[in-house]
C-alpha atoms as a PDB file:
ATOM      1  CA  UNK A   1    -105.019 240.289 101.827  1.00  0.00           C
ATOM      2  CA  UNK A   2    -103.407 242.339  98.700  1.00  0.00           C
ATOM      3  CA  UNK A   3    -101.058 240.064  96.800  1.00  0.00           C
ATOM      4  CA  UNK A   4     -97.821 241.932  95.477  1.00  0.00           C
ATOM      5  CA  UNK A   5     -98.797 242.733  91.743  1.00  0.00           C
ATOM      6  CA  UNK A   6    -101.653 244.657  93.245  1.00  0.00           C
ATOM      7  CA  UNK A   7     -99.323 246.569  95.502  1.00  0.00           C
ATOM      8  CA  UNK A   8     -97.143 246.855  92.372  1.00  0.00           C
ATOM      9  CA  UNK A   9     -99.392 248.216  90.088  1.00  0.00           C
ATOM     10  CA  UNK A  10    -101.283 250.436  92.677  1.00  0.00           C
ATOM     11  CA  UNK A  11     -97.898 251.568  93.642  1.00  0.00           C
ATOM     12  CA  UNK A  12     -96.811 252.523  90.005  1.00  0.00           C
ATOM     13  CA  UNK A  13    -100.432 253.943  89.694  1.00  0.00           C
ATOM     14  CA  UNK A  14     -99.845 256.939  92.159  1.00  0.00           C
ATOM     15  CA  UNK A  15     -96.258 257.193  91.004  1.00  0.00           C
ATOM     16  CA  UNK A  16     -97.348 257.732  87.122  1.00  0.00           C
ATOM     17  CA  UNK A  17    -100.201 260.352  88.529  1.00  0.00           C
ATOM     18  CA  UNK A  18     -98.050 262.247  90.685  1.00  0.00           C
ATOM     19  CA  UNK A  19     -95.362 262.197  88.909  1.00  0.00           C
ATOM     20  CA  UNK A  20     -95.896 261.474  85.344  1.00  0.00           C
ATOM     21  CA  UNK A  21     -94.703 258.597  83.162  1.00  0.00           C
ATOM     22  CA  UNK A  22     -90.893 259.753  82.935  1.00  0.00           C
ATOM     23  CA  UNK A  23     -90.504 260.611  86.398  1.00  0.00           C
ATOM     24  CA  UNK A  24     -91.955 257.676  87.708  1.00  0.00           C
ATOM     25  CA  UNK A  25     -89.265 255.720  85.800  1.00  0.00           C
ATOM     26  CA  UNK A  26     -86.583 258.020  86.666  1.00  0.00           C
ATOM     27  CA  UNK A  27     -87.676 257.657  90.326  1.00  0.00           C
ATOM     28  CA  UNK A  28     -87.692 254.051  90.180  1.00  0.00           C
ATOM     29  CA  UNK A  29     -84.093 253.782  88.576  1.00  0.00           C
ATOM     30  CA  UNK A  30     -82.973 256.250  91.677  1.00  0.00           C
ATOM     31  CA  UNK A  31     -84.130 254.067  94.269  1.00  0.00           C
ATOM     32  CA  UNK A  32     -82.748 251.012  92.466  1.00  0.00           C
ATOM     33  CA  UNK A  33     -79.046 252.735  91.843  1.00  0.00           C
ATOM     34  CA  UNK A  34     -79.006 254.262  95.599  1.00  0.00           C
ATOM     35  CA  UNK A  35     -79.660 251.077  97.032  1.00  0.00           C
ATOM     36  CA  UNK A  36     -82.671 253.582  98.991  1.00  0.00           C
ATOM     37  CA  UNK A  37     -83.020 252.744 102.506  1.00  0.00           C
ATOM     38  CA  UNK A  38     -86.733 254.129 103.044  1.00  0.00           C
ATOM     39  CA  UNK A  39     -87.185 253.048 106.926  1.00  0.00           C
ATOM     40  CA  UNK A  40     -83.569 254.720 107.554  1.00  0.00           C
ATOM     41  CA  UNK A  41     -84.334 257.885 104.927  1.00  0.00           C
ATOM     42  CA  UNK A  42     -87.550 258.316 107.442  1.00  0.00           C
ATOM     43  CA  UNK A  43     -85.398 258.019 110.296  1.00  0.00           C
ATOM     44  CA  UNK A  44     -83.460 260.699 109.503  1.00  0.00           C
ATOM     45  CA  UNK A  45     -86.106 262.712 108.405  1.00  0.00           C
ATOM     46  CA  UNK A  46     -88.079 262.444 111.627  1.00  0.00           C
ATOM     47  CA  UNK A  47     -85.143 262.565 113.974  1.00  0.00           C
ATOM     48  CA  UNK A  48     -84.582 265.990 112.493  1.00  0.00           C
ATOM     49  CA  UNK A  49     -88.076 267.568 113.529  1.00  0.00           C
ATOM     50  CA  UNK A  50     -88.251 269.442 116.624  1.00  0.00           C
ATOM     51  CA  UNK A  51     -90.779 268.405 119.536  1.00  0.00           C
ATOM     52  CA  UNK A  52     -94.279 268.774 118.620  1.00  0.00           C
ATOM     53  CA  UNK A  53     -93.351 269.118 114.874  1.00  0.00           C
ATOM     54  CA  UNK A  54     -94.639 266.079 113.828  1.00  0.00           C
ATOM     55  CA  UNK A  55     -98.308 266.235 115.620  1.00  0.00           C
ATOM     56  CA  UNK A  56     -98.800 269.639 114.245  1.00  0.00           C
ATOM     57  CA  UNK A  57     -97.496 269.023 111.103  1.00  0.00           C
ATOM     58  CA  UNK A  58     -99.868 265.669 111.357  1.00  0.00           C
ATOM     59  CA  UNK A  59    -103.026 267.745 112.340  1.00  0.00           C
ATOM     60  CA  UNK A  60    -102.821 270.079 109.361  1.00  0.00           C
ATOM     61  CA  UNK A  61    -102.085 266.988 107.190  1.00  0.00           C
ATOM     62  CA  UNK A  62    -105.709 265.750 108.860  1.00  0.00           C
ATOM     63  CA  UNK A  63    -107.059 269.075 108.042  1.00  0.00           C
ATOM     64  CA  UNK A  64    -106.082 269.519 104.558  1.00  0.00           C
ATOM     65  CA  UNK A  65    -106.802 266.078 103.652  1.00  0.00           C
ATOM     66  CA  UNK A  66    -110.005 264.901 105.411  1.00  0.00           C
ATOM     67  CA  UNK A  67    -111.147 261.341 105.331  1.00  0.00           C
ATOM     68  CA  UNK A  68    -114.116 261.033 102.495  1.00  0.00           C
ATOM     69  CA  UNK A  69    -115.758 257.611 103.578  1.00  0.00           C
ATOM     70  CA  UNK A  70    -114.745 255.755 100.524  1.00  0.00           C
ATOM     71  CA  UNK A  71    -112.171 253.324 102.156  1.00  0.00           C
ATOM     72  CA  UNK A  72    -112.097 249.632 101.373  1.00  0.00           C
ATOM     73  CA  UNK A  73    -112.299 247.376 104.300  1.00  0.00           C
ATOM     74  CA  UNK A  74    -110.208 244.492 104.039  1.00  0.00           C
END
């Protein structure tokens, strides 16, 4: 099992690559100040999609990202 400052630092590692050093931070201090709901946020999001939306919009997800073989099994 992953302890927490692995998930932390993984975490901050994909924020700081996709989003750079600043905006990571900024990002961070956004969630914190909003008191961000995440599970509700997603909620919302997916209530608003229309039948279907979601599989096809999951299948070209698949497509456009295909699985390499280079996952870690825990």
């Amino acid at each position: 099992m992953i302890n927490t400052v692995d998930i932390l630092n993984r975490g901050m590692e994909c924020l700081t690559e996709g989003l750079g050093v600043v905006e990571a931070e900024q990002f961070i201090s956004v969630i914190i100040r909003e008191r961000f709901d995440y599970t509700r946020w997603q909620r919302e999001y997916f209530d608003g999609l229309a039948p279907g939306e979601f599989h096809d919009k999951a299948i070209k997800y698949a497509k456009d990202h295909p699985y390499n073989g280079d996952a870690e099994r825990l």
